[in-house]
Protein backbone atom coordinates (compact mmCIF):
# COMPACT_ATOMS: atom_id res chain seq x y z
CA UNK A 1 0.00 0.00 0.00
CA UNK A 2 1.75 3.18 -0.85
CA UNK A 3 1.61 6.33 1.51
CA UNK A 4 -1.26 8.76 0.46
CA UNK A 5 0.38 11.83 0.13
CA UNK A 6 -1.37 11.83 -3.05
CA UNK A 7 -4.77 11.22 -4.32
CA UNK A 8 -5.66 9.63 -7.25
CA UNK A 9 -9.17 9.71 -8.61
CA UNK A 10 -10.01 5.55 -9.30
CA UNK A 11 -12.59 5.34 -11.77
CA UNK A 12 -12.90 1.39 -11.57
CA UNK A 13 -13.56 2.21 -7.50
CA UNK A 14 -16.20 5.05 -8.58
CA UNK A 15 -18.23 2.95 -11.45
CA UNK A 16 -17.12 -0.80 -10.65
CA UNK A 17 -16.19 -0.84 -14.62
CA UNK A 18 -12.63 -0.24 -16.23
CA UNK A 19 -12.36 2.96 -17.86
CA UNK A 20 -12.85 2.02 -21.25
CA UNK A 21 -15.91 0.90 -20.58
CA UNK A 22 -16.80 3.96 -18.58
CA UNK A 23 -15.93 6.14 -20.94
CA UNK A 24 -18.03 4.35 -23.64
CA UNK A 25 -21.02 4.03 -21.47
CA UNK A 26 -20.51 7.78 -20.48
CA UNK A 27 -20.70 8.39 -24.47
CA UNK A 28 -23.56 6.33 -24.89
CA UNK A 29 -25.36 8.46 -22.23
CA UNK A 30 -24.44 11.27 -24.57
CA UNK A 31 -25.85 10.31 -27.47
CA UNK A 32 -28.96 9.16 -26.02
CA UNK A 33 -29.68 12.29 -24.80
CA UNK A 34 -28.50 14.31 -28.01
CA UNK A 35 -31.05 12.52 -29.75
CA UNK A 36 -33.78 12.68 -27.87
CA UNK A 37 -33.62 16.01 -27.52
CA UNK A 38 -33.33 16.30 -30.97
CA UNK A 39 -36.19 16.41 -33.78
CA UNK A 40 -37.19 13.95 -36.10
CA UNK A 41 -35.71 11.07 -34.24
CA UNK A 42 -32.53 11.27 -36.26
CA UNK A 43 -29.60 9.86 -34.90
CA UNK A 44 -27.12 12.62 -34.40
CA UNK A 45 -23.49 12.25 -33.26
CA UNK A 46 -22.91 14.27 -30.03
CA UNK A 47 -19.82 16.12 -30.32
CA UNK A 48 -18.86 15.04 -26.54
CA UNK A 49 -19.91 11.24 -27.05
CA UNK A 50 -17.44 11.25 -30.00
CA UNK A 51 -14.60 12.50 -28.11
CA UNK A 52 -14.94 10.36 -25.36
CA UNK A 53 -14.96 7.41 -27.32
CA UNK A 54 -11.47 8.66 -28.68
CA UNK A 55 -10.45 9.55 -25.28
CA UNK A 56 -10.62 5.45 -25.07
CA UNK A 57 -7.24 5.01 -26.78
CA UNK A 58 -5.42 7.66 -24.29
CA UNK A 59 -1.93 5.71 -23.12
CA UNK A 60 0.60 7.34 -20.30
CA UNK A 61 2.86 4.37 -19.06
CA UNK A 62 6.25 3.95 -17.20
CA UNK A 63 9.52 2.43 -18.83
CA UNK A 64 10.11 -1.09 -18.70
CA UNK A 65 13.19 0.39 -16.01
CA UNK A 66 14.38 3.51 -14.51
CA UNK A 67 17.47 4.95 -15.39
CA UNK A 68 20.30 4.69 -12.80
CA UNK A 69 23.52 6.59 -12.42
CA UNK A 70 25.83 5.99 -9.17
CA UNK A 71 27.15 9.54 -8.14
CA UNK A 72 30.73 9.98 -6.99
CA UNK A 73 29.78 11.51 -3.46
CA UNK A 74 33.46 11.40 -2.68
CA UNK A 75 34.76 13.22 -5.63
CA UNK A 76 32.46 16.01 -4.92
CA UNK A 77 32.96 16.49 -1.35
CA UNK A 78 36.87 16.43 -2.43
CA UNK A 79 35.80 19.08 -4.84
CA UNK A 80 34.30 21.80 -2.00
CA UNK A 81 36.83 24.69 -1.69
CA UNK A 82 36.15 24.72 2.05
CA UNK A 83 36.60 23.06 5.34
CA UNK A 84 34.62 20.42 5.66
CA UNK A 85 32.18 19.91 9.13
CA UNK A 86 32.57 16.72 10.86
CA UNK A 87 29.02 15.65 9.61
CA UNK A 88 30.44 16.65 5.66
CA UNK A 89 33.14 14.35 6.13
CA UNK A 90 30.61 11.77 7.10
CA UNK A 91 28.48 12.26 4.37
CA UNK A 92 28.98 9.62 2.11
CA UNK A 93 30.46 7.00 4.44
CA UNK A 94 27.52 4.98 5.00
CA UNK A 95 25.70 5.44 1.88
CA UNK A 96 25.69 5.31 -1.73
CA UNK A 97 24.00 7.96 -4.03
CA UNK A 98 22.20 7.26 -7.05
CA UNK A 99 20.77 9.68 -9.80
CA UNK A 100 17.35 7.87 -10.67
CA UNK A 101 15.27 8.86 -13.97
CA UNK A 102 12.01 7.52 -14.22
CA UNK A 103 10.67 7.71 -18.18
CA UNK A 104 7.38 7.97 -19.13
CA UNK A 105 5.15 8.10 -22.42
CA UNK A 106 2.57 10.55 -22.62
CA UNK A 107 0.14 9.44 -25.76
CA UNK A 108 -3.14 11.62 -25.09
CA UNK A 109 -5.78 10.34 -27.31
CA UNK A 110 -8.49 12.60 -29.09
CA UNK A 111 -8.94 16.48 -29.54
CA UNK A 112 -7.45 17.37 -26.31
CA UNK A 113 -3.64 17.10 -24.29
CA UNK A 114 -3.38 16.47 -21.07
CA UNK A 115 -3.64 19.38 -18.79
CA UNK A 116 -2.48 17.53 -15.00
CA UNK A 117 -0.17 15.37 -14.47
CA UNK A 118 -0.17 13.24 -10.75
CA UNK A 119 3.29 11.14 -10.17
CA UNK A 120 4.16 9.01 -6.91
CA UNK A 121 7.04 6.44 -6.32
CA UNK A 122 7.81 4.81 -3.44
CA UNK A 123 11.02 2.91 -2.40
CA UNK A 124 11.26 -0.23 -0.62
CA UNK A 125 14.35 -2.16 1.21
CA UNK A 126 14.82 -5.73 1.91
CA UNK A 127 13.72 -7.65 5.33
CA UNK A 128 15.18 -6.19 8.25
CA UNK A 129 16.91 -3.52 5.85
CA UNK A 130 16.91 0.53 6.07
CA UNK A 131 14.56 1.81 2.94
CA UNK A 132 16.52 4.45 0.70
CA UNK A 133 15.62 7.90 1.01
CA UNK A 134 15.09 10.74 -1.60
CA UNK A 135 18.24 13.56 -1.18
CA UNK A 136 16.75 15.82 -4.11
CA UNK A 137 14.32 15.91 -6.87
CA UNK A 138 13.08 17.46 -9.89
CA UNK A 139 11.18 19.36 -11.27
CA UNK A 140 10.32 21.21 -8.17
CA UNK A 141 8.54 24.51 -7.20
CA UNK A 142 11.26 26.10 -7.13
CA UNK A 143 12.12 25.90 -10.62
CA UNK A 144 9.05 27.62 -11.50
CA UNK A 145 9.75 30.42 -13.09
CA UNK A 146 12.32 28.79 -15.63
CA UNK A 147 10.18 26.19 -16.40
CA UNK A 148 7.62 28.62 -17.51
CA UNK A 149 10.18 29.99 -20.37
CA UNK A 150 9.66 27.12 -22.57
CA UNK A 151 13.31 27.02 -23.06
CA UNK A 152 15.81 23.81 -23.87
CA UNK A 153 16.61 23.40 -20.92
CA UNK A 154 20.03 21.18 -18.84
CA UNK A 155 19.92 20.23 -15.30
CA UNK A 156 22.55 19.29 -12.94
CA UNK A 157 23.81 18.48 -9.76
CA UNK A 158 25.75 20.29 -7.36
CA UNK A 159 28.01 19.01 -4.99
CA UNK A 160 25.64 19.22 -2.60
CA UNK A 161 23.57 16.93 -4.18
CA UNK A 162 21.36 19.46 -5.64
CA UNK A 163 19.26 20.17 -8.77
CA UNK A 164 20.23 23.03 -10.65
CA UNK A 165 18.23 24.21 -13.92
CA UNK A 166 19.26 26.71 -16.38
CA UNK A 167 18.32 27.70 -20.08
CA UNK A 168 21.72 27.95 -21.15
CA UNK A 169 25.06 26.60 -19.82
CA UNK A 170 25.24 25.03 -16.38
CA UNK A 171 27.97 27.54 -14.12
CA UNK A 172 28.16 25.80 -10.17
CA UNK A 173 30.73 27.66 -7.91
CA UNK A 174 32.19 24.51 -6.88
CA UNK A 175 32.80 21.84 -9.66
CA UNK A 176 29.58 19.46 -9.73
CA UNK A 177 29.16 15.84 -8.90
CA UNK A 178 30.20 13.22 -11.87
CA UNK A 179 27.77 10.18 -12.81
CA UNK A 180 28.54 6.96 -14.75
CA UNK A 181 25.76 5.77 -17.06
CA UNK A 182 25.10 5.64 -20.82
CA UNK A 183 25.67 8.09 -23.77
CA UNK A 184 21.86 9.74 -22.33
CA UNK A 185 23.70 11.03 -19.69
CA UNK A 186 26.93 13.24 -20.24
CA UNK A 187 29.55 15.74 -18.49
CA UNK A 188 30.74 18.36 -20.02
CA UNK A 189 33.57 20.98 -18.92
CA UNK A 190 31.51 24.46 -18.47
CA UNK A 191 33.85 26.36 -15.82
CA UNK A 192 34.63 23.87 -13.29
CA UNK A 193 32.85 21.51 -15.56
CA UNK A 194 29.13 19.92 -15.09
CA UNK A 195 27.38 16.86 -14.78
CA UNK A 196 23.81 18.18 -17.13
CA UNK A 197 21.07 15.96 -18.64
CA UNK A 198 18.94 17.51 -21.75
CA UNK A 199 18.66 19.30 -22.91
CA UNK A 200 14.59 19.42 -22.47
CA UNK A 201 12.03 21.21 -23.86
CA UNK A 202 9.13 21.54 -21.69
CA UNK A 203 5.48 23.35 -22.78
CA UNK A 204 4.70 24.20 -19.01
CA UNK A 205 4.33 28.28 -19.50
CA UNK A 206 1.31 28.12 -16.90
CA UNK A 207 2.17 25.25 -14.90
CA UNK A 208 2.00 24.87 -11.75
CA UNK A 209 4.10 22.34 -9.60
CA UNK A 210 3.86 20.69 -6.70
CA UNK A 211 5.88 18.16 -4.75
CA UNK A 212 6.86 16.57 -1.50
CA UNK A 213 9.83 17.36 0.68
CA UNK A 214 13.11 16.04 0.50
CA UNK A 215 14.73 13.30 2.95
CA UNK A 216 11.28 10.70 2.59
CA UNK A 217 11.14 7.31 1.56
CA UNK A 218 8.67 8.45 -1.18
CA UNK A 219 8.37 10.94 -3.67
CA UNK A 220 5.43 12.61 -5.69
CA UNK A 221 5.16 15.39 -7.75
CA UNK A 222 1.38 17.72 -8.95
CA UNK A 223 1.75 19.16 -12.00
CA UNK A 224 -1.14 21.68 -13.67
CA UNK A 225 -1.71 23.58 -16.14
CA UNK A 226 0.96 22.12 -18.69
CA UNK A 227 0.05 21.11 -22.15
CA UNK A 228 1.36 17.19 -21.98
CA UNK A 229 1.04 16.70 -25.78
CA UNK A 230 1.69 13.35 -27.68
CA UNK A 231 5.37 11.68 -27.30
CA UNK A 232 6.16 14.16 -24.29
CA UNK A 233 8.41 12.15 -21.62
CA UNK A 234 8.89 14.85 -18.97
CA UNK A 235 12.43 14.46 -16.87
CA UNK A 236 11.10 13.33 -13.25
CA UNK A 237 13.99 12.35 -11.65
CA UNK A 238 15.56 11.80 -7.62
CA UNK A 239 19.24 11.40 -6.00
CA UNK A 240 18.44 8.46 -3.92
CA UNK A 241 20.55 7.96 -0.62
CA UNK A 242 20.69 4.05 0.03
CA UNK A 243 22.89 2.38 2.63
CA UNK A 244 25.98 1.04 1.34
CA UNK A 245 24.68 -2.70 3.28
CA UNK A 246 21.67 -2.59 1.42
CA UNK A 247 21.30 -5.99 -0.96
CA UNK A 248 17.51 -5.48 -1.84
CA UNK A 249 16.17 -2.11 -3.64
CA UNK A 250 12.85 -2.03 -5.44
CA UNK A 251 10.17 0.86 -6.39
CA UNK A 252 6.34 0.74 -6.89
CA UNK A 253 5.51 3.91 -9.45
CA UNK A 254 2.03 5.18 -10.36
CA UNK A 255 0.98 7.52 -12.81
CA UNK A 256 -2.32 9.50 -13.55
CA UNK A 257 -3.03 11.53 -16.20
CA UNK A 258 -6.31 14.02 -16.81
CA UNK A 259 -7.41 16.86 -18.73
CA UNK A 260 -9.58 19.85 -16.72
CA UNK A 261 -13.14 20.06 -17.22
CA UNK A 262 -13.13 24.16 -17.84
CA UNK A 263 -11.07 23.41 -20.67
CA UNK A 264 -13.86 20.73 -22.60
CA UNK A 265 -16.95 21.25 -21.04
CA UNK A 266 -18.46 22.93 -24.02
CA UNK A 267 -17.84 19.71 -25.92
CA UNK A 268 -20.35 18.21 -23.45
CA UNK A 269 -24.07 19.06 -23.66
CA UNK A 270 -27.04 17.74 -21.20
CA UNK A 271 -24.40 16.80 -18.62
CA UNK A 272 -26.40 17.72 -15.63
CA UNK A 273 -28.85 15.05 -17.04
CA UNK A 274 -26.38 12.43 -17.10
CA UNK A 275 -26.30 9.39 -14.19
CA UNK A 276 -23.55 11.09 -11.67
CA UNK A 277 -21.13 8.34 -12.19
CA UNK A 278 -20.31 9.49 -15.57
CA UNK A 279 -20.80 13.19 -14.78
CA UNK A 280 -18.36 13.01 -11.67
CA UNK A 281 -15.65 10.84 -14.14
CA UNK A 282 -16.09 13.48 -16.83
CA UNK A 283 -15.89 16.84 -14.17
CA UNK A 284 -12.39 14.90 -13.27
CA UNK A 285 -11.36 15.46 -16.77
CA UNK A 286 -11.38 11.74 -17.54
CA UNK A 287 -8.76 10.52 -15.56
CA UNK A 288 -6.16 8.12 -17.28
CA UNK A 289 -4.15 5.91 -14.73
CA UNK A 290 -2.47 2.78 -15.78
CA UNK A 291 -1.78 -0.05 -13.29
CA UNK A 292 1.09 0.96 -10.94
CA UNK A 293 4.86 -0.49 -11.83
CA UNK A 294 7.08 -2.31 -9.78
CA UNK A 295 10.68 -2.58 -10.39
CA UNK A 296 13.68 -4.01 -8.78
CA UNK A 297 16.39 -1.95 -8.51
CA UNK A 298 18.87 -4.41 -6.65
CA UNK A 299 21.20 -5.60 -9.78
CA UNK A 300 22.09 -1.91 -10.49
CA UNK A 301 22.60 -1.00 -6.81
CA UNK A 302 24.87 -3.68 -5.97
CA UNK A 303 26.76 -3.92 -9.27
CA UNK A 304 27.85 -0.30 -8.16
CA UNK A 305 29.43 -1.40 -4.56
């Protein structure tokens, strides 16, 4: 059961059907009423009905595997042009530190994007083992503002462990952390040199994010008001802290997609008419959530001891 820091609107708990089947009832609600109200007895499409039905094909769905990257916590702290505190020293001593990408396919069906966006993973530890903890993730709220410039945009980490975002090249004070992993990852020299992913585009101008704290066992993320268009795979990412004992490392992930009602409610007509089932699931802007994923993460965390 995964903590509910997050609600997700279950369709198959409101209507007792999947949500193919809701939707398709839903349309044929539509329709009913389109033509009844309509002269003649002529059967005539209802605008809503038929975007409903193409709603049906909608798809948002996980990778097969998260991306993983160990990070060189040692290089970095070696890296700091300062003293380091007792507790610095420390740092990485009893842990290891893992960049963590989770890709997703966004595939909204019919005449509209998504509009929200709902993401939560949790991580889980072996029997009698400590569960890893999120150090950092991204996108976050504070990143607002450059999100919103719809700009290619490279992230980074600091040596603190931090994301950093900019739309052009990546400066840190002190040189950033280093990560092994395939050609989708790289380091450049920029200054001191930095560890960057992207770059990204992202069509978020009026979103609006949300997101849990740092230093959890879980993470999820709220995003609104972006325009999540066909073949979008938005960066969500975390620098997970696990300790260095740990043998067993898994994740559940779930995903929910939706569009918001102000947005297509003139494609609906007669909805206060309809049963509330289907009114409720189309006010929630049709929800799309595919079954949550599991993976195991323990072959890539202990081939990097």
């Amino acid at each position: 059961m995964m903590t509910e820091d997050l609600q997700f609107y279950d369709p198959l708990t409101a209507a007792g059907v999947p949500r193919s089947e809701l939707l398709l009832a839903a349309a044929e609600v539509a329709d009913n009423l389109r033509n009844f109200a309509g002269a003649g007895g002529s059967s005539i499409p209802d605008e809503g009905a038929t975007a409903l039905r193409e709603l049906a094909r909608d798809e948002i769905v996980f990778s097969a595997q998260p991306e993983i990257y160990p990070i060189d916590v040692e290089e970095a702290l070696k890296s700091v042009k300062m003293p380091l505190s007792v507790s610095a020293a420390d740092y990485g001593a009893r842990f290891k530190y893992f960049l963590v990408k989770f890709p997703f396919d966004v595939q909204p069906a019919g005449p509209w994007n998504f509009n929200q966006l709902k993401v939560r993973i949790e991580f889980r530890a072996g029997e009698q083992e400590r569960r890893p903890k999120v150090q950092a993730l991204f996108p976050e709220a504070r990143f607002q503002d450059i999100l919103k410039t719809d700009a290619s945009l490279e992230i980074g980490l600091s040596p603190t462990l931090e994301f950093g975002v900019k739309t052009g090249a990546l400066s840190f004070e002190a040189a950033p952390v280093s990560a092994s992993g395939d050609a989708s990852v790289t380091a450049h020299a920029k200054g001191h040199g930095a560890f960057a992913l992207g770059p990204f585009t992202l069509n978020w101008k009026k979103a609006l994010v949300k997101t849990c704290h740092p230093g959890l066992e879980w993470v999820w993320w709220e995003v609104g008001g972006a325009d999540l268009r066909r073949g979008d795979s938005p960066p969500f990412m975390v620098v997970l802290q696990i300790p260095e004992a740990a043998t067993h490392v898994s994740a559940v992930g779930q995903l929910q997609a939706s569009r918001y009602y102000n947005l297509i409610r003139n494609a609906f007509t007669n909805i206060t008419n309809w049963p509330q089932v289907y009114r409720e699931f189309v006010e929630a802007g049709a929800p799309y959530s595919p079954a949550p994923m599991t993976w195991d993460l323990s072959e890539d965390i202990v081939r990097a001891s």
